[in-house]
C-alpha atoms as a PDB file:
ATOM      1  CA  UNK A   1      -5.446  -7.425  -5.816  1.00  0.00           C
ATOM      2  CA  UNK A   2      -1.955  -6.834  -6.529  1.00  0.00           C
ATOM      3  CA  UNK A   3       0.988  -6.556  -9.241  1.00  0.00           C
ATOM      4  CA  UNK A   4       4.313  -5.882  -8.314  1.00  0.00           C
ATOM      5  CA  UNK A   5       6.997  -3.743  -9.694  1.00  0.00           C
ATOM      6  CA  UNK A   6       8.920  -7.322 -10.633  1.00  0.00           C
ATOM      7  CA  UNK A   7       6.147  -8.252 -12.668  1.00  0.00           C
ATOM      8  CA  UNK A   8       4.699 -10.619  -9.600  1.00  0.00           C
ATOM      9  CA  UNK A   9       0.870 -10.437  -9.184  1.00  0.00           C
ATOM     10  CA  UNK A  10      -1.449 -11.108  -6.321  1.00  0.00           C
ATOM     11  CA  UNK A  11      -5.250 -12.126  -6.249  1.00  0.00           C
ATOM     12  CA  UNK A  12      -5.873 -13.956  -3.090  1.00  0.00           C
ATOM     13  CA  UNK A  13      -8.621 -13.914  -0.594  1.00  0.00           C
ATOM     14  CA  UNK A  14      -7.523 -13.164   2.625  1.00  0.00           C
ATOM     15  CA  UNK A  15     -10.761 -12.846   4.621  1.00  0.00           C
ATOM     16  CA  UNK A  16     -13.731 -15.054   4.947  1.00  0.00           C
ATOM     17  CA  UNK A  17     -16.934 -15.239   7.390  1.00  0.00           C
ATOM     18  CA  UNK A  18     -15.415 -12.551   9.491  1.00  0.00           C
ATOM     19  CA  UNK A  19     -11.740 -14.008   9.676  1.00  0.00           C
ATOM     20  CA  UNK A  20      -8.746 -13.207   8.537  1.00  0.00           C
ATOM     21  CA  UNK A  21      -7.034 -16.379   6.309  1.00  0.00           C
ATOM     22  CA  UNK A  22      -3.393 -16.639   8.000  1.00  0.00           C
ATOM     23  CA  UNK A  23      -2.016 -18.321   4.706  1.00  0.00           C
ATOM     24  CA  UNK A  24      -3.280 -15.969   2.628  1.00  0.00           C
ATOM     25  CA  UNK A  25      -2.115 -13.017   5.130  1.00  0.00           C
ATOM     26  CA  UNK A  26       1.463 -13.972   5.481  1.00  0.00           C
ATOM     27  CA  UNK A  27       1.388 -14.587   1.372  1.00  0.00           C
ATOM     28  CA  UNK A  28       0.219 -10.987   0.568  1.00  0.00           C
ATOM     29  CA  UNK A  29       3.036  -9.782   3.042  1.00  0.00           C
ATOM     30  CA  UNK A  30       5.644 -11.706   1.689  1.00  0.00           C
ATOM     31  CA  UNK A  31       4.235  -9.926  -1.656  1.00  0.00           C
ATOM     32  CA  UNK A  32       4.207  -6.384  -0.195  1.00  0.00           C
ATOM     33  CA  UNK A  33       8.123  -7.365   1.537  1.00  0.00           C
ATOM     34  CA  UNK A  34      10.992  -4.980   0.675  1.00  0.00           C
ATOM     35  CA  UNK A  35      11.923  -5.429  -3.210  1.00  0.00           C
ATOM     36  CA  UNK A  36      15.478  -4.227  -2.628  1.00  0.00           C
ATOM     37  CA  UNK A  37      16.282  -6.299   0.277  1.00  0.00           C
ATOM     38  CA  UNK A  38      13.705  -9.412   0.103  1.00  0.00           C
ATOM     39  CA  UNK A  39      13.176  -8.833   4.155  1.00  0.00           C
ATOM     40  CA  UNK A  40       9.499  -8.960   4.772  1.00  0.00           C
ATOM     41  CA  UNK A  41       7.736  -8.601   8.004  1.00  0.00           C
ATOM     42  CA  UNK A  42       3.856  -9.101   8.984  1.00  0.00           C
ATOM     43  CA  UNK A  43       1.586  -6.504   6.508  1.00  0.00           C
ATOM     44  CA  UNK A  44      -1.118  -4.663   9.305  1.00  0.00           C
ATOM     45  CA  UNK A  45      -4.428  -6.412   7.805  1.00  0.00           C
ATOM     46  CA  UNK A  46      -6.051  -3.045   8.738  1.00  0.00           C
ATOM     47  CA  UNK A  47      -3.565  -1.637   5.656  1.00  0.00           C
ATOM     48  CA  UNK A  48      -4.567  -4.444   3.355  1.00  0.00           C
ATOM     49  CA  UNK A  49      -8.335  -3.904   4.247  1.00  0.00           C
ATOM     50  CA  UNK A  50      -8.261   0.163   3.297  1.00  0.00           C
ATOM     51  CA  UNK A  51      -6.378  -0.868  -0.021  1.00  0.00           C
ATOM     52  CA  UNK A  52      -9.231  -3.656  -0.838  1.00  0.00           C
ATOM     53  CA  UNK A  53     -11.857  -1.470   0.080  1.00  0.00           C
ATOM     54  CA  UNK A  54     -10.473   1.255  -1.736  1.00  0.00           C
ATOM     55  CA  UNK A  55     -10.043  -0.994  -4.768  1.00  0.00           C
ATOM     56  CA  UNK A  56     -13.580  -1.961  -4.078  1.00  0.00           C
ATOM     57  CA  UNK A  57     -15.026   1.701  -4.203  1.00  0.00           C
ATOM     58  CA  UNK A  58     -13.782   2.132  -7.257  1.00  0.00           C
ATOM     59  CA  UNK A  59     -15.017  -0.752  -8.986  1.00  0.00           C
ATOM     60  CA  UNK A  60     -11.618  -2.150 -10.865  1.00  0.00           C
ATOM     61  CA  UNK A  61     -10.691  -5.399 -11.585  1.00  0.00           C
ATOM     62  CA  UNK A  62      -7.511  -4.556 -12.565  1.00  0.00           C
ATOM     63  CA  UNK A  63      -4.644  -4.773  -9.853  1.00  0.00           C
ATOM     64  CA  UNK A  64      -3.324  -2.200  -7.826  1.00  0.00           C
ATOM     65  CA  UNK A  65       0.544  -1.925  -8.830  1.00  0.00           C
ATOM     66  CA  UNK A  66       2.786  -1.972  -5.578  1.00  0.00           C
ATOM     67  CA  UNK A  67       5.414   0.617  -5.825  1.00  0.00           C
ATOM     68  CA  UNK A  68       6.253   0.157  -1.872  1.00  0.00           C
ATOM     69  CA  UNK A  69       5.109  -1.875   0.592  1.00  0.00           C
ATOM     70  CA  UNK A  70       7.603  -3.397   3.460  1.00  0.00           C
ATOM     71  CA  UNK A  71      10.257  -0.643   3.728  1.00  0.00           C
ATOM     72  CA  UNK A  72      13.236  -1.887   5.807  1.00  0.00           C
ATOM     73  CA  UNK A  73      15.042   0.831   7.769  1.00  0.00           C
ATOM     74  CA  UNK A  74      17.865   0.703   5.663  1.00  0.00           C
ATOM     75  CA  UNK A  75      15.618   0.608   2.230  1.00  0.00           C
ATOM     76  CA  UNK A  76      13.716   3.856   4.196  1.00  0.00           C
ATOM     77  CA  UNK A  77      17.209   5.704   4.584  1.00  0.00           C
ATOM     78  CA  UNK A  78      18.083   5.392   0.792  1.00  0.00           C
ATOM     79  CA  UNK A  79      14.993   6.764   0.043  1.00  0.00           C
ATOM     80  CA  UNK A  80      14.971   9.804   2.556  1.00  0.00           C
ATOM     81  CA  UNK A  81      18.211  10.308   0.967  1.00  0.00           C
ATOM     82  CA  UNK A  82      16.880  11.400  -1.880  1.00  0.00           C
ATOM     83  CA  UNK A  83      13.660  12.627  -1.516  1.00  0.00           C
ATOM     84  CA  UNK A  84      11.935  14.902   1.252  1.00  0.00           C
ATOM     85  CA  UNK A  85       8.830  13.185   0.647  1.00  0.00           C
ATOM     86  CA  UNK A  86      10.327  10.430   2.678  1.00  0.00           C
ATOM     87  CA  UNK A  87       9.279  10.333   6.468  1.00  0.00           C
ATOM     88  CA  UNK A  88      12.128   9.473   8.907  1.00  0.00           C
ATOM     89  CA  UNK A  89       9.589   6.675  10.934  1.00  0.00           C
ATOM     90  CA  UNK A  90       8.162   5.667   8.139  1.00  0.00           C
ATOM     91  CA  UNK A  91       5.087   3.785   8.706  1.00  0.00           C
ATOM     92  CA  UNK A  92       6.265   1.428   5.503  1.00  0.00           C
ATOM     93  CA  UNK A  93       9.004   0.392   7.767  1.00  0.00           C
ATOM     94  CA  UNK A  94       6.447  -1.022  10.257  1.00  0.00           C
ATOM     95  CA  UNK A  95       4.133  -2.772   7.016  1.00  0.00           C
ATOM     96  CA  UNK A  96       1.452  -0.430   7.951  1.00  0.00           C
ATOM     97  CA  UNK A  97       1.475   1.634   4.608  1.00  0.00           C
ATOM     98  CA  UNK A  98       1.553   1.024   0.769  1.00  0.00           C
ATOM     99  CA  UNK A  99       1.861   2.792  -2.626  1.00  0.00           C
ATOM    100  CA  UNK A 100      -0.127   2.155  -5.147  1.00  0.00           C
ATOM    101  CA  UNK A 101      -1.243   2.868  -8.574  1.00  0.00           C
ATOM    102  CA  UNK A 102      -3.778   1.916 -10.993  1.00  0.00           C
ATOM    103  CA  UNK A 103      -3.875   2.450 -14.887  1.00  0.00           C
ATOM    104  CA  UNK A 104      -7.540   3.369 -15.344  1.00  0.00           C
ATOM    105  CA  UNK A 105      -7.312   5.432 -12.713  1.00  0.00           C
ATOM    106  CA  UNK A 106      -6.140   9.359 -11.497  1.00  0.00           C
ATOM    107  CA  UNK A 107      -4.095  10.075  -8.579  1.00  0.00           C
ATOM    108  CA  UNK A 108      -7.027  11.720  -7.744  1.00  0.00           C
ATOM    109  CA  UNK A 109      -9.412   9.110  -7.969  1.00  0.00           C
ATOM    110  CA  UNK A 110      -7.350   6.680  -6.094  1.00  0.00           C
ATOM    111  CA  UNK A 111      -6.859   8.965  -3.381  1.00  0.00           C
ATOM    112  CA  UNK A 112     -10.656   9.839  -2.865  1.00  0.00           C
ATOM    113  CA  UNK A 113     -11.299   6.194  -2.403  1.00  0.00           C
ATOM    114  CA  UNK A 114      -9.065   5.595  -0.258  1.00  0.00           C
ATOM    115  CA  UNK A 115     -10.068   9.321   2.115  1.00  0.00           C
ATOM    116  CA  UNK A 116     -13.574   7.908   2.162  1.00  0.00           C
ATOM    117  CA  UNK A 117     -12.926   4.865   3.884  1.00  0.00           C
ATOM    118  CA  UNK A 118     -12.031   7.419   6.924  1.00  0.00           C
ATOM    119  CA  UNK A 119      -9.402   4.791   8.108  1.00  0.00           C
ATOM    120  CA  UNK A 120      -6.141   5.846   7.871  1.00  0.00           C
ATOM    121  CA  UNK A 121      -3.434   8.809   5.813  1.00  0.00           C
ATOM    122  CA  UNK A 122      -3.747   9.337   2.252  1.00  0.00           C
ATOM    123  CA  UNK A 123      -0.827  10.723   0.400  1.00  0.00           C
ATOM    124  CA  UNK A 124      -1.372  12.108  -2.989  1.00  0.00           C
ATOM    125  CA  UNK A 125       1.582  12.138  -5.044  1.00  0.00           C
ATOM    126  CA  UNK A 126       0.329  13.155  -8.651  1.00  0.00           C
ATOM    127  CA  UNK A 127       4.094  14.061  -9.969  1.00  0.00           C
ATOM    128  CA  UNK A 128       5.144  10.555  -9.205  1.00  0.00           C
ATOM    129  CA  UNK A 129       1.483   9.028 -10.032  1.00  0.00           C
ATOM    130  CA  UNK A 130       1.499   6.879  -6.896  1.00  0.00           C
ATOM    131  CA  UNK A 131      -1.024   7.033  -3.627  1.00  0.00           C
ATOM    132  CA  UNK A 132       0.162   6.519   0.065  1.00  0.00           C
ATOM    133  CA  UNK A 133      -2.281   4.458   1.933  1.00  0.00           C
ATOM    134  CA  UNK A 134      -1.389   3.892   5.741  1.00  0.00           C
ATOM    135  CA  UNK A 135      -3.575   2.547   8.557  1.00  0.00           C
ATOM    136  CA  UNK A 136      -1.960   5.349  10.883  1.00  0.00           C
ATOM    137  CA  UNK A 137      -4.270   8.212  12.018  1.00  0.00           C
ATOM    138  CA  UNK A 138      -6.947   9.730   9.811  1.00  0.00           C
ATOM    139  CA  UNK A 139      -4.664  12.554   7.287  1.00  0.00           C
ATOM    140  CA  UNK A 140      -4.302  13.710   3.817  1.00  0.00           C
ATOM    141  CA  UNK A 141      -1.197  15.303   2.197  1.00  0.00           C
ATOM    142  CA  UNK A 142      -0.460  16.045  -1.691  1.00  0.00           C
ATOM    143  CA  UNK A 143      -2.598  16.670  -4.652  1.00  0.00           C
END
């Protein structure tokens, strides 16, 4: 499902017959924890079900590569340092959003996936080649 920016990768299932697998839940968020600062907290399954279903819709078998997952506060400040694309209350610093990127696929493409599962925002971030995928309300920003 995943490959990391440290060259880690993730295929795991993490639901079956209707329930979420706890193993497999706290494994993809100790995946998705904060790179810079190894802290990880619980990943919002409704985040990790837009990604699979997004991965799903567009019929890959490759692995999404994790730019961001887990943002710690102070990981979040660094970044809004140096970037205005960078929210103050990040939802990354609650492990409700990710970004993500796929090599057979656009910016584009990635992000229309993701929009049609009507679940949560969708950043499109083409100059960076990344998509933000949150389980916040229902937006879409970038292009």
């Amino acid at each position: 499902m995943y490959s990391g920016r440290t060259g880690e990768s993730l295929d795991t299932i993490y639901w079956l017959d209707g329930d979420y697998i706890a193993e497999a839940v706290r494994e993809v968020s100790l995946f998705m924890r904060d790179w810079r600062s190894g802290t990880a907290v619980n990943i919002d399954t409704r985040t990790i079900d837009i990604v699979t279903a997004s991965r799903n819709i567009l019929e890959v078998t490759e692995p999404f590569m994790l730019l961001s997952g887990y943002r710690s506060p102070e990981t979040n400040a660094m970044l809004r340092a140096g970037s205005s694309g960078v929210a103050r209350n990040s939802l990354h610093m609650r492990g409700q959003a990710a970004d993500l990127r796929l090599e057979t696929r656009s910016v584009n493409q990635i992000a229309r996936a993701a929009a049609s599962c009507q679940a949560g925002g969708v950043g499109q971030y083409s100059g960076s080649n990344f998509v933000h995928m949150d389980c916040g309300d229902v937006r879409h920003w970038g292009g």
